[in-house]
N, C-alpha and C. Protein backbone atom coordinates (compact mmCIF):
# COMPACT_ATOMS: atom_id res chain seq x y z
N UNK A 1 128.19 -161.46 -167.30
CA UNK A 1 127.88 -160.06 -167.04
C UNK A 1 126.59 -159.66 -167.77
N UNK A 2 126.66 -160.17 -169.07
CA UNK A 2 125.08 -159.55 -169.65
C UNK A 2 123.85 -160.51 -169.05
N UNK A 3 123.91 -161.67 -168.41
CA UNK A 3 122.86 -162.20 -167.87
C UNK A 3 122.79 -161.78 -166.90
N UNK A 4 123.52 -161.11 -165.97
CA UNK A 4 123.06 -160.25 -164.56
C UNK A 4 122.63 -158.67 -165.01
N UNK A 5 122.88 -157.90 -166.07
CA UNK A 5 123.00 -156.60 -166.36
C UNK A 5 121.42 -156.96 -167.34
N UNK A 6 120.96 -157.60 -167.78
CA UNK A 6 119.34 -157.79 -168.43
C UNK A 6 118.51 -158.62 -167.70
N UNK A 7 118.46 -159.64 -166.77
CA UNK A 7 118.35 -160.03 -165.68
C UNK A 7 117.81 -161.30 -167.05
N UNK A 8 118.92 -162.21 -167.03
CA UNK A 8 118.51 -163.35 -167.99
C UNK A 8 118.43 -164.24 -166.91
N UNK A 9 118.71 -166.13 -167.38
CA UNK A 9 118.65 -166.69 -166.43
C UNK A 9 119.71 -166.99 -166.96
N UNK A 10 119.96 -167.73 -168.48
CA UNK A 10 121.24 -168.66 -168.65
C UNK A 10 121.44 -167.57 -169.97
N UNK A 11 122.95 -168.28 -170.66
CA UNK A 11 123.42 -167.68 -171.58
C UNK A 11 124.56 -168.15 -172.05
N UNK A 12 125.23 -167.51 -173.62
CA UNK A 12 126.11 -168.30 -174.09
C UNK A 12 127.32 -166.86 -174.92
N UNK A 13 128.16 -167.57 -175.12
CA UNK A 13 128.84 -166.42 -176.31
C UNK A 13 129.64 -167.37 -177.32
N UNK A 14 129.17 -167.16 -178.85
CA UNK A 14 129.70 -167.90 -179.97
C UNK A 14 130.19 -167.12 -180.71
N UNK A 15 131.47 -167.93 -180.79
CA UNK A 15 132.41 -167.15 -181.94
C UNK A 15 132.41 -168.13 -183.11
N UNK A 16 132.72 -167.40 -184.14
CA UNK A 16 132.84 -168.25 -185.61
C UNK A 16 134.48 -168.20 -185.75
N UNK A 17 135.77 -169.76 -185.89
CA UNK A 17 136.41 -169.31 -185.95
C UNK A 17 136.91 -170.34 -186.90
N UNK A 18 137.50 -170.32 -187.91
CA UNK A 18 138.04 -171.52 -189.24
C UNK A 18 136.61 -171.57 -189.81
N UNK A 19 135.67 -170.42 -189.98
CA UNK A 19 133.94 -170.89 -190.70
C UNK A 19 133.33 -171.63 -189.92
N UNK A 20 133.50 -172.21 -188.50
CA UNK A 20 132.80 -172.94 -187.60
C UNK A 20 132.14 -172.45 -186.56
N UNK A 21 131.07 -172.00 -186.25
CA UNK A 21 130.64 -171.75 -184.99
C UNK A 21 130.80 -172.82 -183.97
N UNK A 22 131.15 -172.54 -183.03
CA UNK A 22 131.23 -172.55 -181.52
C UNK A 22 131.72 -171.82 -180.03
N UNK A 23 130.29 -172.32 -179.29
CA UNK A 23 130.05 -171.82 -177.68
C UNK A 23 131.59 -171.99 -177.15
N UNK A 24 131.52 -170.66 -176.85
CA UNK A 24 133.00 -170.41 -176.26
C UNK A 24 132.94 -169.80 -174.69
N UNK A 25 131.29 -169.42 -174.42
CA UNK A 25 131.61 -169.19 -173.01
C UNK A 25 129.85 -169.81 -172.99
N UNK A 26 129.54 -170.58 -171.72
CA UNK A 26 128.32 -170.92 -171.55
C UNK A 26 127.73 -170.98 -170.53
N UNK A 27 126.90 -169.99 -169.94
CA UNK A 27 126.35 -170.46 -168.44
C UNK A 27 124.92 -171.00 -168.79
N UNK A 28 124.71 -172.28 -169.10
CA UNK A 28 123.47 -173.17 -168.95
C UNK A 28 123.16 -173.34 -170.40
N UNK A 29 123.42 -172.93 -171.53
CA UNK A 29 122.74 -172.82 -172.79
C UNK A 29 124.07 -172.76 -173.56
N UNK A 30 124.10 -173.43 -175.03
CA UNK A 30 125.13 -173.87 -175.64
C UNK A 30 124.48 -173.61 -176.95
N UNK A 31 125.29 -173.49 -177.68
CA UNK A 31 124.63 -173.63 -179.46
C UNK A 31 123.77 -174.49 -179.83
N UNK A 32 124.24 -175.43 -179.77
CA UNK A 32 122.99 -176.60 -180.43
C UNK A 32 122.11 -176.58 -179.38
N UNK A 33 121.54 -176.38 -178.61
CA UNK A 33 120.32 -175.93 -178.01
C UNK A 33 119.84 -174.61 -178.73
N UNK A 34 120.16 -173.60 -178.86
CA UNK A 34 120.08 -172.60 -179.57
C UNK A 34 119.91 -172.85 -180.72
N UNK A 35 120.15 -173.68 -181.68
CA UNK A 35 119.72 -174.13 -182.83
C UNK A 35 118.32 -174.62 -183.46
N UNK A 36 117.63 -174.82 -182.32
CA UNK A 36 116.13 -175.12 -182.75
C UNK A 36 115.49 -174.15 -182.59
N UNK A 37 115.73 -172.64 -182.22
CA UNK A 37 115.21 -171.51 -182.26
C UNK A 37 115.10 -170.76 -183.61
N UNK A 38 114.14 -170.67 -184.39
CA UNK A 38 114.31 -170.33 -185.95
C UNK A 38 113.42 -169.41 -186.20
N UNK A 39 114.28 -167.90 -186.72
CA UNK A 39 113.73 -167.12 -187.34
C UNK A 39 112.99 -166.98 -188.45
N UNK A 40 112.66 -165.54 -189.29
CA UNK A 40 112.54 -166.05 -190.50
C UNK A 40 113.52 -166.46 -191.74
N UNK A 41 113.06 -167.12 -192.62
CA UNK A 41 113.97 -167.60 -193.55
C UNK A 41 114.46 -168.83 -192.91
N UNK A 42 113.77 -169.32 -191.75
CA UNK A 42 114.29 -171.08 -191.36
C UNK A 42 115.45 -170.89 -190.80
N UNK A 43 116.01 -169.78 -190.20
CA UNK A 43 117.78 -169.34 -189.97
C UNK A 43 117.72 -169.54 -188.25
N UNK A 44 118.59 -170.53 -187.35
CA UNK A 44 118.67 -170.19 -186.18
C UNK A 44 119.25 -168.97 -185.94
N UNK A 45 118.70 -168.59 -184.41
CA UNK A 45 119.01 -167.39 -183.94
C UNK A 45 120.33 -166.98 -184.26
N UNK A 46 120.80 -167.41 -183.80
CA UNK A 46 122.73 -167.52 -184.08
C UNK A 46 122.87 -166.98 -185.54
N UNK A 47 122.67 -168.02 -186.19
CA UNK A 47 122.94 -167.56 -187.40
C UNK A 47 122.60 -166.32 -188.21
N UNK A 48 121.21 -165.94 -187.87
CA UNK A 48 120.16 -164.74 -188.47
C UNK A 48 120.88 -163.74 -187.75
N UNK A 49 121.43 -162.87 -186.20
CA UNK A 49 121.76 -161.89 -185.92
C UNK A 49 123.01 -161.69 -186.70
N UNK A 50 124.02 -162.84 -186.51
CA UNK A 50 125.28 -162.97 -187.61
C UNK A 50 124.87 -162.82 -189.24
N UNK A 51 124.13 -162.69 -189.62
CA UNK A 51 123.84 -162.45 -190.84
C UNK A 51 123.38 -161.05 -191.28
N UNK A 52 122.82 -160.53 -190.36
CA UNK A 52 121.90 -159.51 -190.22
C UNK A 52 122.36 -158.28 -189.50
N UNK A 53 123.18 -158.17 -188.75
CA UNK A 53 123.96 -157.33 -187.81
C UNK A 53 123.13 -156.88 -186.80
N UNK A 54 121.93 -157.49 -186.54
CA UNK A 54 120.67 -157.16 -185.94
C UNK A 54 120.71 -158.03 -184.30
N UNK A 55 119.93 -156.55 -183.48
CA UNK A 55 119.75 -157.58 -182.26
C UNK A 55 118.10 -157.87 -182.36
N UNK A 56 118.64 -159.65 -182.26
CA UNK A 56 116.95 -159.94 -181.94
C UNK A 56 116.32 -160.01 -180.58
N UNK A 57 115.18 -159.67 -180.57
CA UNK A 57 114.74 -159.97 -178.97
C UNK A 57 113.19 -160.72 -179.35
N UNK A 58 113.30 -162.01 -178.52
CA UNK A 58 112.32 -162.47 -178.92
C UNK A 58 111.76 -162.91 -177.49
N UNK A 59 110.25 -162.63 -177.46
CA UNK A 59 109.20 -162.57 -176.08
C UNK A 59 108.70 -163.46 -176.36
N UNK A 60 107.90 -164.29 -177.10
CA UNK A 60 107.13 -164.90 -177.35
C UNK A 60 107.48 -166.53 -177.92
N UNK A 61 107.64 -167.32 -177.12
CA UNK A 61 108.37 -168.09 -177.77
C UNK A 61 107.26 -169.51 -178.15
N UNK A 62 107.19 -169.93 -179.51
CA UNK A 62 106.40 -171.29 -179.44
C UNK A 62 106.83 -172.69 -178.92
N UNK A 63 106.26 -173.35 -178.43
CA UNK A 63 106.94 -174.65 -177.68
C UNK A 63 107.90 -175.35 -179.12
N UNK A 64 108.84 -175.68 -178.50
CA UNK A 64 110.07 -176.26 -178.99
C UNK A 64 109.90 -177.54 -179.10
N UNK A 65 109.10 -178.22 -178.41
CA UNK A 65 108.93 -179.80 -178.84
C UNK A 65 110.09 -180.39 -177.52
N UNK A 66 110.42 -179.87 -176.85
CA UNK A 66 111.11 -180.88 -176.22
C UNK A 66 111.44 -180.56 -174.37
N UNK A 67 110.74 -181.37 -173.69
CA UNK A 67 110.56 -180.93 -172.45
C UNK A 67 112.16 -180.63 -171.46
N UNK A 68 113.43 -180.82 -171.81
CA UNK A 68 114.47 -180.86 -171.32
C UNK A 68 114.27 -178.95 -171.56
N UNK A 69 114.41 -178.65 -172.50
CA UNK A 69 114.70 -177.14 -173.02
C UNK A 69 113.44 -176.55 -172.88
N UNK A 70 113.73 -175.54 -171.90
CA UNK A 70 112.24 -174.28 -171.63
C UNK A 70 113.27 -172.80 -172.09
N UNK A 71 112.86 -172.28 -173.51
CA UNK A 71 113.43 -170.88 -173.55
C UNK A 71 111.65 -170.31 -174.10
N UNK A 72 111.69 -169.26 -173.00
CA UNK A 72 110.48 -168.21 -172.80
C UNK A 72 110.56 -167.03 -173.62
N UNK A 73 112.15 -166.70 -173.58
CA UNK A 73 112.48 -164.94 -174.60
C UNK A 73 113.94 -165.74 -174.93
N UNK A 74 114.51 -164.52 -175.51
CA UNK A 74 115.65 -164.73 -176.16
C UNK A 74 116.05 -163.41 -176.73
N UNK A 75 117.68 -162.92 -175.95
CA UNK A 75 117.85 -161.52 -176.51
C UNK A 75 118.96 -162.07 -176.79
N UNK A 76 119.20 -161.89 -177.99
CA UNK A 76 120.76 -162.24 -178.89
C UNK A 76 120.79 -160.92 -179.77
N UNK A 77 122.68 -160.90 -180.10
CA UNK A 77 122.74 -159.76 -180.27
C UNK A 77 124.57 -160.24 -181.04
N UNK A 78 125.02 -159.20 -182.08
CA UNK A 78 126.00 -159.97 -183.05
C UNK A 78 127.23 -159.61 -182.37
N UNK A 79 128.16 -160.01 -182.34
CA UNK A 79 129.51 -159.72 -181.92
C UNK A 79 130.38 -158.90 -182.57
N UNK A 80 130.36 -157.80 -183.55
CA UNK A 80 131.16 -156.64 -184.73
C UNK A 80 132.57 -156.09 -184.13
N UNK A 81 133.10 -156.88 -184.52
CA UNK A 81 135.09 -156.03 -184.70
C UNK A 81 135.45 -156.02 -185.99
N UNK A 82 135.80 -154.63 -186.05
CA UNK A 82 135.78 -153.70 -187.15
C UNK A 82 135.34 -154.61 -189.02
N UNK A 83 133.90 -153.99 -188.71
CA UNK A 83 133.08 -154.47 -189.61
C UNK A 83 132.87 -155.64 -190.04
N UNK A 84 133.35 -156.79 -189.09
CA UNK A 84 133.27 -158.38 -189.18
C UNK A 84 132.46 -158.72 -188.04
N UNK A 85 131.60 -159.39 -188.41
CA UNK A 85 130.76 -160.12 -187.42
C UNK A 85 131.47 -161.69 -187.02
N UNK A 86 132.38 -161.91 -185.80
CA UNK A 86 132.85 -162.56 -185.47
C UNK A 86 132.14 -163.30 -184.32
N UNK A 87 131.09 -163.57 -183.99
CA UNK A 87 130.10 -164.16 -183.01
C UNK A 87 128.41 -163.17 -182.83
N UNK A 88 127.92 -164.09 -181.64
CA UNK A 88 126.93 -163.72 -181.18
C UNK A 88 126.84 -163.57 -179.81
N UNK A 89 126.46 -163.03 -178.75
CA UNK A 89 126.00 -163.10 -177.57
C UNK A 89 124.40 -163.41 -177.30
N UNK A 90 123.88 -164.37 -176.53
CA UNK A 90 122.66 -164.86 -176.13
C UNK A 90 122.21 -164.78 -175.05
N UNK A 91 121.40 -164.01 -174.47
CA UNK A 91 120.65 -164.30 -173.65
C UNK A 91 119.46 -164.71 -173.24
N UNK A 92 119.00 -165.61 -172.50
CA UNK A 92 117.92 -166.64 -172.84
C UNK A 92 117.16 -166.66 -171.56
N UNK A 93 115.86 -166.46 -171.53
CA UNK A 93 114.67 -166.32 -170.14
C UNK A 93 115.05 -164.84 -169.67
N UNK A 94 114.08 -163.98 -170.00
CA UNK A 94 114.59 -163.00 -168.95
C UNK A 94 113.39 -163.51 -167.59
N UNK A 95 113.99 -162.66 -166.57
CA UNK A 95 113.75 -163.42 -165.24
C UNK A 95 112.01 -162.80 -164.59
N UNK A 96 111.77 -162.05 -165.47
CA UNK A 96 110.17 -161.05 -165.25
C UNK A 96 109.54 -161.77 -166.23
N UNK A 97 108.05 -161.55 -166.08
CA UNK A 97 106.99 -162.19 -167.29
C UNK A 97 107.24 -161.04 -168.17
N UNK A 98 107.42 -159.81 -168.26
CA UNK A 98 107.84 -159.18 -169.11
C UNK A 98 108.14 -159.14 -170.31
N UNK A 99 109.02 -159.89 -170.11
CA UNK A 99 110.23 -160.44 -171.17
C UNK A 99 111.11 -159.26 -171.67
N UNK A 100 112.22 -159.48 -172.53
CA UNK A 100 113.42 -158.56 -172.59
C UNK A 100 112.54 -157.48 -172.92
N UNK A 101 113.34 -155.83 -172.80
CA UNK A 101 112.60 -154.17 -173.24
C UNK A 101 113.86 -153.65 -173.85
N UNK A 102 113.59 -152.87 -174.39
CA UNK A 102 114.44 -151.81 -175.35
C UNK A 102 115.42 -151.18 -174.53
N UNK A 103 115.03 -151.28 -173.07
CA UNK A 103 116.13 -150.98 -172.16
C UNK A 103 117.37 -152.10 -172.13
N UNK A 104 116.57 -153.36 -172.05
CA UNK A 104 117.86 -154.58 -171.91
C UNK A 104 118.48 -154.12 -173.53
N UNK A 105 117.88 -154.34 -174.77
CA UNK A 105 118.44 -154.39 -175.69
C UNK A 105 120.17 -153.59 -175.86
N UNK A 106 119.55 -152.09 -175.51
CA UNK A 106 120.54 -151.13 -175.28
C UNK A 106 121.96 -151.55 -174.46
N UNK A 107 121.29 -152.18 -173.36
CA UNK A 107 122.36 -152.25 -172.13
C UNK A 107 123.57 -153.71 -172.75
N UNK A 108 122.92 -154.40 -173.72
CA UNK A 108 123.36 -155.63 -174.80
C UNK A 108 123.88 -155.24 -175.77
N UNK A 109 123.66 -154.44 -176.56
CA UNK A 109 124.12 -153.65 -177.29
C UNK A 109 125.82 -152.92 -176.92
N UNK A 110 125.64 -152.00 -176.07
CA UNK A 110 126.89 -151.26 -175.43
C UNK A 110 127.97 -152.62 -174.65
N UNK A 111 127.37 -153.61 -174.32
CA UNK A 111 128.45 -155.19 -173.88
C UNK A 111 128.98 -155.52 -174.80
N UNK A 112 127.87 -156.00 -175.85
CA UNK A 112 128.73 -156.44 -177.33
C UNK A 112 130.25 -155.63 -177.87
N UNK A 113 129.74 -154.22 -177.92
CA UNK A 113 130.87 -153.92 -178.26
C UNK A 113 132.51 -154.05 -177.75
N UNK A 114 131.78 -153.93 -176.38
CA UNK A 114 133.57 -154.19 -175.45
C UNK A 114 133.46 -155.45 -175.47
N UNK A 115 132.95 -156.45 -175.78
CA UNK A 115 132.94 -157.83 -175.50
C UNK A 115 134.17 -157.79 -176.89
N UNK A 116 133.63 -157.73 -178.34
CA UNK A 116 133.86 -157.52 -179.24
C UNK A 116 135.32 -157.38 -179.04
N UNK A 117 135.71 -156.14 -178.82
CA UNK A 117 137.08 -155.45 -178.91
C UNK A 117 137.78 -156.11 -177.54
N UNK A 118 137.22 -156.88 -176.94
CA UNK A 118 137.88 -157.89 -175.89
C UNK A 118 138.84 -159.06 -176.61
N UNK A 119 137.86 -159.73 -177.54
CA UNK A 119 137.64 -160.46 -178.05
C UNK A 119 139.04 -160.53 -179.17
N UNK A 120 138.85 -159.79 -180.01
CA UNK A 120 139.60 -159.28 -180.74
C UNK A 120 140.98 -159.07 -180.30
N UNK A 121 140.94 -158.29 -179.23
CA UNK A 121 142.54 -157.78 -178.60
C UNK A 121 143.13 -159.37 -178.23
N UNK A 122 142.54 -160.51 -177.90
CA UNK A 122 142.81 -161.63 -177.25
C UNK A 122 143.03 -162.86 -178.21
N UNK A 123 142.33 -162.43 -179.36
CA UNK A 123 142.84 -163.03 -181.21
C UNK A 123 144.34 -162.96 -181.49
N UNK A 124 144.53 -161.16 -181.35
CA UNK A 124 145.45 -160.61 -181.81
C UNK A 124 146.90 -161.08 -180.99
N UNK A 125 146.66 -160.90 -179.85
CA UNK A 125 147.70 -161.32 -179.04
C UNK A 125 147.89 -162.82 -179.20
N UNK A 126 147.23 -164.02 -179.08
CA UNK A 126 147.08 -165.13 -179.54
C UNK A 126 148.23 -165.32 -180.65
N UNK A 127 147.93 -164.46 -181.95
CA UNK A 127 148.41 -164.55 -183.11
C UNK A 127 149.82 -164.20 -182.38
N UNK A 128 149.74 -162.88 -182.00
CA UNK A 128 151.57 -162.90 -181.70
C UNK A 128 152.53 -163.58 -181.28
N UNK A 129 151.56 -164.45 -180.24
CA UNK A 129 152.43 -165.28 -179.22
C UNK A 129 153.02 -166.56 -180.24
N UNK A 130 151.91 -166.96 -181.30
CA UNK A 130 152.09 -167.80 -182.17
C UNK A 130 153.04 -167.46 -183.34
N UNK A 131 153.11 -166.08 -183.77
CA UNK A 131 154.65 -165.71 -184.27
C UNK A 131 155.86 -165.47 -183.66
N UNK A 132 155.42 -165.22 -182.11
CA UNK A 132 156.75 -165.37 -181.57
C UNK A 132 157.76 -166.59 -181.63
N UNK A 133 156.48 -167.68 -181.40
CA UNK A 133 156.97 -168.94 -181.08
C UNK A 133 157.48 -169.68 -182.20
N UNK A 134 157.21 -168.97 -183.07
CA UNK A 134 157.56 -169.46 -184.68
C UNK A 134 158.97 -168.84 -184.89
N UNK A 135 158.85 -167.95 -184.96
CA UNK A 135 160.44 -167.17 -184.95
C UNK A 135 161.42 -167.65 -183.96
N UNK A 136 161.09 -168.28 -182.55
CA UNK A 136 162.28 -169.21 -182.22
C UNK A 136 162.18 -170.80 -182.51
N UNK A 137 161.48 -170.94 -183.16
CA UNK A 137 161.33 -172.31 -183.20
C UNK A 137 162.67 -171.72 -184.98
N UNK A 138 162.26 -170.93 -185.83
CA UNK A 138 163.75 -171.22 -186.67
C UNK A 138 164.51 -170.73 -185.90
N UNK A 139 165.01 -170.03 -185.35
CA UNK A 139 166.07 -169.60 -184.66
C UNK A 139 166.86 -170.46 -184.34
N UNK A 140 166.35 -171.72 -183.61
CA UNK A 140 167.09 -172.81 -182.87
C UNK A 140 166.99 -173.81 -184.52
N UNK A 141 166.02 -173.58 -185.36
CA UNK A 141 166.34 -174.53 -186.73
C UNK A 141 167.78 -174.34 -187.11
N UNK A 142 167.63 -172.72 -187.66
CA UNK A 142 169.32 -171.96 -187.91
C UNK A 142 170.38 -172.31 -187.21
N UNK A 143 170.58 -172.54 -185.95
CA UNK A 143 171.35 -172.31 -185.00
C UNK A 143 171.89 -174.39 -185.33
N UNK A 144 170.73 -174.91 -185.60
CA UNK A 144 171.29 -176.63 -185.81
C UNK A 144 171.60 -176.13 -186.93
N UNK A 145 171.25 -175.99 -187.92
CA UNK A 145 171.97 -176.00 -189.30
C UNK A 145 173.69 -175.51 -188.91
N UNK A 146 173.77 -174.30 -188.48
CA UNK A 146 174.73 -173.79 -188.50
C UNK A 146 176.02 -174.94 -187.92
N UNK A 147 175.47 -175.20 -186.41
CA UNK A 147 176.20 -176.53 -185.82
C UNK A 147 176.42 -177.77 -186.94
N UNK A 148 175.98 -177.80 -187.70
CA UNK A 148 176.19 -179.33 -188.41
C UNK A 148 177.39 -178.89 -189.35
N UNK A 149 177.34 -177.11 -190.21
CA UNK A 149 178.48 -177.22 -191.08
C UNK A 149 180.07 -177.13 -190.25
N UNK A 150 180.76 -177.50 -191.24
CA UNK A 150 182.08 -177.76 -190.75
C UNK A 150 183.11 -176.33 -190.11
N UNK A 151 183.50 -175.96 -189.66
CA UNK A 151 184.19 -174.72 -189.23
C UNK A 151 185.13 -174.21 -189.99
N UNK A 152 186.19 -175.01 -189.67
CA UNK A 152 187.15 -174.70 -190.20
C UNK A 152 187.79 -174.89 -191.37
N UNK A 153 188.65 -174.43 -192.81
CA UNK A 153 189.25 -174.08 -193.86
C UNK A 153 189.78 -175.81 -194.09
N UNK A 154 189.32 -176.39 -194.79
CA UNK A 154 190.18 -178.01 -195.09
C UNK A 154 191.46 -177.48 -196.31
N UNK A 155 192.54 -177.87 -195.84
CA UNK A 155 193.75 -177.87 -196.25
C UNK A 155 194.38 -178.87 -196.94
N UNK A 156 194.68 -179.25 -197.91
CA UNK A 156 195.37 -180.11 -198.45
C UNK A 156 196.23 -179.84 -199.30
N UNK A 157 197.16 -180.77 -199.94
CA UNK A 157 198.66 -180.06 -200.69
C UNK A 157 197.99 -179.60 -201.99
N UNK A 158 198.53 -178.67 -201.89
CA UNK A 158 198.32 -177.52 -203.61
C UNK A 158 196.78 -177.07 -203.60
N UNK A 159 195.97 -177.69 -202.65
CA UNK A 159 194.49 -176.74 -202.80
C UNK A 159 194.31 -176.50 -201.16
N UNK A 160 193.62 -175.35 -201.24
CA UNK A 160 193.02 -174.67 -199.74
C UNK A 160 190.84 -174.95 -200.03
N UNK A 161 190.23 -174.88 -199.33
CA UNK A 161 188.99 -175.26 -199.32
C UNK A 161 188.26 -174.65 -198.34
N UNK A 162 187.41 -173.74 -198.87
CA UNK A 162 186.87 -173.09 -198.23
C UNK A 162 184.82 -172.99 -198.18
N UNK A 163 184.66 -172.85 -197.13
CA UNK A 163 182.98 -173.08 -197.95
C UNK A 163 182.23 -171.68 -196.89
N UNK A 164 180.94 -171.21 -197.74
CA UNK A 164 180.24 -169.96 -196.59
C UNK A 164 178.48 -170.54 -196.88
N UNK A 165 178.34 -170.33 -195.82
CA UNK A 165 176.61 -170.90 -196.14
C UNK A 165 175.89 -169.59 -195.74
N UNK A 166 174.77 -169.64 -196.80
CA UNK A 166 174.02 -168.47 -197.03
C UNK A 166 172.45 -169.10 -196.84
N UNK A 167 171.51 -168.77 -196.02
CA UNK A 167 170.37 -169.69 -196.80
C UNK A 167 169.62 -168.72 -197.14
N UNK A 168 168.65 -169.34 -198.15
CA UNK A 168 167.78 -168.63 -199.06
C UNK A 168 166.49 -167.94 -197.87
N UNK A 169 166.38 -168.65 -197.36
CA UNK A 169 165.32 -168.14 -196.41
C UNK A 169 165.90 -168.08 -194.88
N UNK A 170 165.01 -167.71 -193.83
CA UNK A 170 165.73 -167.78 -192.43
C UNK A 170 165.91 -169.71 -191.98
N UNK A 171 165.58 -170.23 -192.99
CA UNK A 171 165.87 -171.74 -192.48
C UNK A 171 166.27 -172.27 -193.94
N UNK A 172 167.11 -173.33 -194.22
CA UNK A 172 167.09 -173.86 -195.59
C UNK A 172 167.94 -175.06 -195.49
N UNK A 173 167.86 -175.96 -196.24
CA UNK A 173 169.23 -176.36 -196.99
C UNK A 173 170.07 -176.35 -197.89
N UNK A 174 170.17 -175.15 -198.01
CA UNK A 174 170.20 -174.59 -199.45
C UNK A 174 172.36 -175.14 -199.20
């Protein structure tokens, strides 16, 4: 959507997730291609908007050294759910000699954010499904424990025997 809405050619979206960046959605352009693009301070693009909370737009691009990869501009822009910079969005060639305007920036800008809170809502749910699945996975732990103790009261002459299991946590052998 943001390479048809700034009129890019290709593009990528990176999330940082365990401290790792990686391209999680890619039409033609991937991170490590994106990596030989270096701001100041020696920082790839990626990294510098994620650092910076800044959208870069870059027109002018110096040859890259390598004839497979032609990037002309470059409008990247940070990914922010609630005050965490959790990715970047890239867009790479805009499709005019132009190159990106303060108009695309804007229109990148207002994506990020619902991208963002997309993003986020789809973490969150993730996580749930993964505590759901945790909570029956003891459920059926409990449920064997329970099956293995003995039922019923053991009886023998002059003593009765009784036992109650409690566990310390929702699973145990206590």
């Amino acid at each position: 959507m943001a390479i048809r809405t700034v009129g890019g050619e290709v593009g990528c979206i990176v999330l940082q997730e365990n401290g790792q960046l990686s391209t999680r959605v890619s039409w033609g352009v991937d991170r490590e291609t994106l990596a030989v693009v270096r701001m100041e301070g020696d920082v790839d693009v990626v990294n510098w908007v994620m650092q910076s909370g800044e959208i870069a737009v870059i027109n002018e691009m110096p040859s890259l050294g390598n004839e497979h990869v032609k990037i002309d501009s470059i409008l990247a822009a940070p990914l922010i759910s609630r005050d965490m910079t959790i990715g970047a969005l890239v867009v790479v060639n805009k499709d005019s000699e132009s190159g990106f305007a303060e108009e695309d920036k804007l229109r990148v800008e207002m994506l990020v954010r619902f991208a963002a809170v997309a993003i986020e809502n789809a973490n969150l749910m993730k996580s749930k499904l993964r505590s759901q699945k945790m909570e029956q996975e003891l459920e059926l732990a409990r449920t064997v424990q329970q099956a293995l103790l003995p039922d019923s009261t053991a009886t023998f002459e002059g003593a009765i025997i009784e036992a109650k299991y409690v566990p310390a946590g929702h699973v145990g052998g206590d």
